[in-house]
C-alpha atoms as a PDB file:
ATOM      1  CA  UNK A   1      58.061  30.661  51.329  1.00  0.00           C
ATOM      2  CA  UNK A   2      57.688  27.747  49.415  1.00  0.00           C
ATOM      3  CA  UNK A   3      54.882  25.327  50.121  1.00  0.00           C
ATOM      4  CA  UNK A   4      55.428  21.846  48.644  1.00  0.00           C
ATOM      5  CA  UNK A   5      56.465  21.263  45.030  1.00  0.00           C
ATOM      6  CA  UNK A   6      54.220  23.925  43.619  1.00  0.00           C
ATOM      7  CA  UNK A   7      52.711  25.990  46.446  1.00  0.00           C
ATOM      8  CA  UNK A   8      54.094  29.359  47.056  1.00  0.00           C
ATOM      9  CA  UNK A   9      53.263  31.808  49.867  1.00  0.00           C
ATOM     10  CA  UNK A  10      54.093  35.360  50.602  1.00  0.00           C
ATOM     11  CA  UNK A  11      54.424  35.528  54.955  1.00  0.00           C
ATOM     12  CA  UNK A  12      54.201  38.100  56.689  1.00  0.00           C
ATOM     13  CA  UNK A  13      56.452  37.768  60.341  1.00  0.00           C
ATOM     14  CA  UNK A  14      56.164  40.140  63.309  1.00  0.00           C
ATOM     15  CA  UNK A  15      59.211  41.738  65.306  1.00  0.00           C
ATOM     16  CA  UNK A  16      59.378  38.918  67.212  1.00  0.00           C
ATOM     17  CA  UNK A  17      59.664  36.318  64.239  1.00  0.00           C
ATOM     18  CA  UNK A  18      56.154  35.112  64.747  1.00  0.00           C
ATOM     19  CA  UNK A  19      53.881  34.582  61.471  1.00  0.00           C
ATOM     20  CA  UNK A  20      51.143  37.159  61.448  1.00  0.00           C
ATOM     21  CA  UNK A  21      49.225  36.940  58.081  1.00  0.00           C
ATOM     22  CA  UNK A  22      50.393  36.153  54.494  1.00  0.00           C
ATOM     23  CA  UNK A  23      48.626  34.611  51.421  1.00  0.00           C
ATOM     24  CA  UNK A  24      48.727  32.035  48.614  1.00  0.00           C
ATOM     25  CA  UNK A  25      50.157  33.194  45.428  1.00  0.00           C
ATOM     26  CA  UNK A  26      47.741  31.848  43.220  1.00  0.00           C
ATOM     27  CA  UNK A  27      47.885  34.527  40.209  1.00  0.00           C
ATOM     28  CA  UNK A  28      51.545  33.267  39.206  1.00  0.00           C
ATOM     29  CA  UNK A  29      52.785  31.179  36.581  1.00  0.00           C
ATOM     30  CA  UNK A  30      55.556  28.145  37.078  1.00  0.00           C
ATOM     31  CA  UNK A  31      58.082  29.827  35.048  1.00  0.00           C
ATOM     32  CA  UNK A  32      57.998  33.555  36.976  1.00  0.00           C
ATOM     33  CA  UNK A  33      60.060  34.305  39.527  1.00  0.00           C
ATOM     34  CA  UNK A  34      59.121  37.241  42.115  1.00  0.00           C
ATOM     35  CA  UNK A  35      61.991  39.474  42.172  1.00  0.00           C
ATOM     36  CA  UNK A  36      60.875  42.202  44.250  1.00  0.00           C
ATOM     37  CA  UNK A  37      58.116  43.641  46.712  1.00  0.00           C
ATOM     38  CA  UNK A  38      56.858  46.802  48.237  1.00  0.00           C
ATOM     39  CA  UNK A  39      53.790  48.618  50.448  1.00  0.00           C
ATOM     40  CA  UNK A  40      52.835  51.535  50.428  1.00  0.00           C
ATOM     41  CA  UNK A  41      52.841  53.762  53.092  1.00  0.00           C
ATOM     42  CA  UNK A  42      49.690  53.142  53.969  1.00  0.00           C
ATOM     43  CA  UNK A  43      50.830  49.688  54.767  1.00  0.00           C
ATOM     44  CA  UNK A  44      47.222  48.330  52.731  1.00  0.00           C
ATOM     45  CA  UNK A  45      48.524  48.403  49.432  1.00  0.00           C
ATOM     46  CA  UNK A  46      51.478  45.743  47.814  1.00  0.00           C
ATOM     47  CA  UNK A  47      53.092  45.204  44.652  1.00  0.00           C
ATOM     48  CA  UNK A  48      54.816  42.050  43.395  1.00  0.00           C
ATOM     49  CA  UNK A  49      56.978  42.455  40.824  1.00  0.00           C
ATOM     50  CA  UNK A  50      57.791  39.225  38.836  1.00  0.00           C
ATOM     51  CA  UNK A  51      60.199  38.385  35.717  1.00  0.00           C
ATOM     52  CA  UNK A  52      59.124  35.378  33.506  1.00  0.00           C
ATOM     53  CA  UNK A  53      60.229  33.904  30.328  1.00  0.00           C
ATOM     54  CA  UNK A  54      58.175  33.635  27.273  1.00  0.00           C
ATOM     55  CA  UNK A  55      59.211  30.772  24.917  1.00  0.00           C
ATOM     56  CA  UNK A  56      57.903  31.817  21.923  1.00  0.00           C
ATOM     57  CA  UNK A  57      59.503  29.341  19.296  1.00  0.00           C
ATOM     58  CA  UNK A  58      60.199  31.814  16.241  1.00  0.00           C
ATOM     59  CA  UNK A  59      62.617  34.298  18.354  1.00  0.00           C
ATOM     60  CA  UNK A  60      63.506  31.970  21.374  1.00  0.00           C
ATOM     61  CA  UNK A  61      63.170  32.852  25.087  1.00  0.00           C
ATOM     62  CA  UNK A  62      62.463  36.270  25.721  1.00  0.00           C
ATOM     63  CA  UNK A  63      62.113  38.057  28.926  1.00  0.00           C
ATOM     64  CA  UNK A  64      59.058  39.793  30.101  1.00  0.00           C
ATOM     65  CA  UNK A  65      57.829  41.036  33.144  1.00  0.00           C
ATOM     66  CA  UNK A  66      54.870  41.890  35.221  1.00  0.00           C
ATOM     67  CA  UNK A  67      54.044  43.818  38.818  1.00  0.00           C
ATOM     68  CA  UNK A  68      50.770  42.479  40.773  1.00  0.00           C
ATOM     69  CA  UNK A  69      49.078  45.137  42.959  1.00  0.00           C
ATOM     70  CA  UNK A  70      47.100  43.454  46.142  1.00  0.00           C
ATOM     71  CA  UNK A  71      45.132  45.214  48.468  1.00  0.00           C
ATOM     72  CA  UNK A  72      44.372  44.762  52.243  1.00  0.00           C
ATOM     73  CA  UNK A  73      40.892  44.231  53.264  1.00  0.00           C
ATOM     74  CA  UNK A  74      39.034  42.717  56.546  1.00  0.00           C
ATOM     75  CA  UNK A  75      42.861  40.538  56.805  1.00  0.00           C
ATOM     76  CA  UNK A  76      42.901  39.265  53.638  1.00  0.00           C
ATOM     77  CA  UNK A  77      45.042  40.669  50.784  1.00  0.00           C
ATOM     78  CA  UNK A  78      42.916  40.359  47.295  1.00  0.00           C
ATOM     79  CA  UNK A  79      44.947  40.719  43.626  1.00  0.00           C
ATOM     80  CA  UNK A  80      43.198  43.852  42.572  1.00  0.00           C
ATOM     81  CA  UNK A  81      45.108  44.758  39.373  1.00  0.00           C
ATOM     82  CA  UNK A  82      47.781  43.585  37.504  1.00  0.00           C
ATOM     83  CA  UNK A  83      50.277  45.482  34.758  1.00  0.00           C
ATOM     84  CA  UNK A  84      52.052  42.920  31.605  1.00  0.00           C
ATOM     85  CA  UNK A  85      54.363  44.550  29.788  1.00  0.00           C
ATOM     86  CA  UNK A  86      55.990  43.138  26.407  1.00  0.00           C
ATOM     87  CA  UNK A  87      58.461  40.801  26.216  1.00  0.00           C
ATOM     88  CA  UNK A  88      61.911  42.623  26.532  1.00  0.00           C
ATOM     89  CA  UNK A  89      60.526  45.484  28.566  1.00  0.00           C
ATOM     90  CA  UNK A  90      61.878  44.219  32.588  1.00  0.00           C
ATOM     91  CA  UNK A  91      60.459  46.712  35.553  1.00  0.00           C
ATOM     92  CA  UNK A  92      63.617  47.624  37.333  1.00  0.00           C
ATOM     93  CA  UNK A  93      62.058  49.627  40.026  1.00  0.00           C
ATOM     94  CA  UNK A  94      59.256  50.098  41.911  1.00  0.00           C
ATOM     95  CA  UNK A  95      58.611  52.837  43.946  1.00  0.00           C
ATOM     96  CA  UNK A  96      55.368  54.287  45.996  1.00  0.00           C
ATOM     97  CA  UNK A  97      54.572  57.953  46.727  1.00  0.00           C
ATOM     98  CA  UNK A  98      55.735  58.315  50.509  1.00  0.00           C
ATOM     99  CA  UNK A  99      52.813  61.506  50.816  1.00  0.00           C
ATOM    100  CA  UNK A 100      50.354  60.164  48.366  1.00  0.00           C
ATOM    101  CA  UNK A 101      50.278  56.186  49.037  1.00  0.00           C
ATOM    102  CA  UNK A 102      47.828  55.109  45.955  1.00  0.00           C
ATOM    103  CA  UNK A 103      50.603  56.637  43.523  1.00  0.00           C
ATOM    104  CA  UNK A 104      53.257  54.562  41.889  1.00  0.00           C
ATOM    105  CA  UNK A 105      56.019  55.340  39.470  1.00  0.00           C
ATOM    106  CA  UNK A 106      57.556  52.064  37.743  1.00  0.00           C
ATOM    107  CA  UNK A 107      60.990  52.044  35.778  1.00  0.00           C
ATOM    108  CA  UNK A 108      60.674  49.733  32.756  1.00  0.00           C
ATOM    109  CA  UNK A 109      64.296  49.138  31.278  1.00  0.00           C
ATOM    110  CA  UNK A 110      63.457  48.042  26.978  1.00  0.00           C
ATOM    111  CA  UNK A 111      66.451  44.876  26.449  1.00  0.00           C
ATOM    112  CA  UNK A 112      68.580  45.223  23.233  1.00  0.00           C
ATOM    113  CA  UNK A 113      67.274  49.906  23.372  1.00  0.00           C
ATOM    114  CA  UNK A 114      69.752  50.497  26.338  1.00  0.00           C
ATOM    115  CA  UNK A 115      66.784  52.896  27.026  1.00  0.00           C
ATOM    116  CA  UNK A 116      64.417  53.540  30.880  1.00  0.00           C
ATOM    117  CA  UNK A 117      61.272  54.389  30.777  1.00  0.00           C
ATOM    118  CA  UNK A 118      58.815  55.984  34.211  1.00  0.00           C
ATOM    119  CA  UNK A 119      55.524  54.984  34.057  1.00  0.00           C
ATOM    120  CA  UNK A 120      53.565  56.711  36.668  1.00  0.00           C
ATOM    121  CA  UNK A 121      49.698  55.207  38.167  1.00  0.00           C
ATOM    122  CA  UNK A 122      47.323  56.141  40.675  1.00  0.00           C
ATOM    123  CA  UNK A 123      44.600  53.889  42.244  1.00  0.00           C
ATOM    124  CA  UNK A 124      41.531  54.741  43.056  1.00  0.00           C
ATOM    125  CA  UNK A 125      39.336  52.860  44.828  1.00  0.00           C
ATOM    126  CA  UNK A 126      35.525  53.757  43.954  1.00  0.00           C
ATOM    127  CA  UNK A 127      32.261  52.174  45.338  1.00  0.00           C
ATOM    128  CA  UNK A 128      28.901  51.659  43.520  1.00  0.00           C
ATOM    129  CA  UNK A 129      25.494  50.678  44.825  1.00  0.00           C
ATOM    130  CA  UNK A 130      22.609  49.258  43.198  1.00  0.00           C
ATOM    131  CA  UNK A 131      18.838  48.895  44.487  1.00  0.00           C
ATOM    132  CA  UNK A 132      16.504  46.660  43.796  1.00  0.00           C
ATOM    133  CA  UNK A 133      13.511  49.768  43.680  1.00  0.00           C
ATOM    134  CA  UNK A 134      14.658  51.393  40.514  1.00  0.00           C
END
């Protein structure tokens, strides 16, 4: 959902067609494009996949692309990690674990190689505590 000139949104709508949640996407550049989302089956975990151009002035416009993993806390969806990968390397896929829901396998496709590449990732969500006694 687009949000005047600049503002973009990602809404979430209930069975019913009713808004129910959403968020700003604030971690995106003008010239990327989302191209494709996903949860996981743990429905607290989301990945934005986006396809930008680079216009680097010695080889032209090149392609690159990027996937944006947000997680669900307290109703409110934080950008916890985010993957780049090299100009002419586009994710094609996306896919989470349907048993394990913090695993994630990710099909790069290299332009000009004709050749796919898996990438496989696991999150893991650890919690630290420090005192003030010592």
């Amino acid at each position: 959902q687009r949000k005047g000139r600049k503002g973009r949104n990602i809404v979430f709508l209930e069975q019913n067609g009713l808004q129910h949640g959403g968020f700003k996407l604030e971690h995106r550049l003008d010239h990327e494009e989302v191209v494709a989302m996903d949860f996981n089956s743990e429905s607290d975990l989301f990945a934005l996949t986006l396809l930008g151009k680079d216009k680097d002035k010695a080889s032209g416009s090149q392609l690159y692309s990027k996937v944006q993993f947000y997680h669900r806390n307290n109703y409110h969806w934080y950008l916890k990690y985010e993957i780049c990968y090299d100009n002419g390397t586009i994710i094609s896929q996306v896919n989470f674990d349907e048993v394990k829901g913090y695993e994630v396998s990710i099909a790069l496709n290299h332009v000009g190689l004709n050749e796919q590449e898996w990438r496989n990732y696991r999150f893991v969500w650890d919690t630290s505590t420090a005192s003030d006694d010592g």
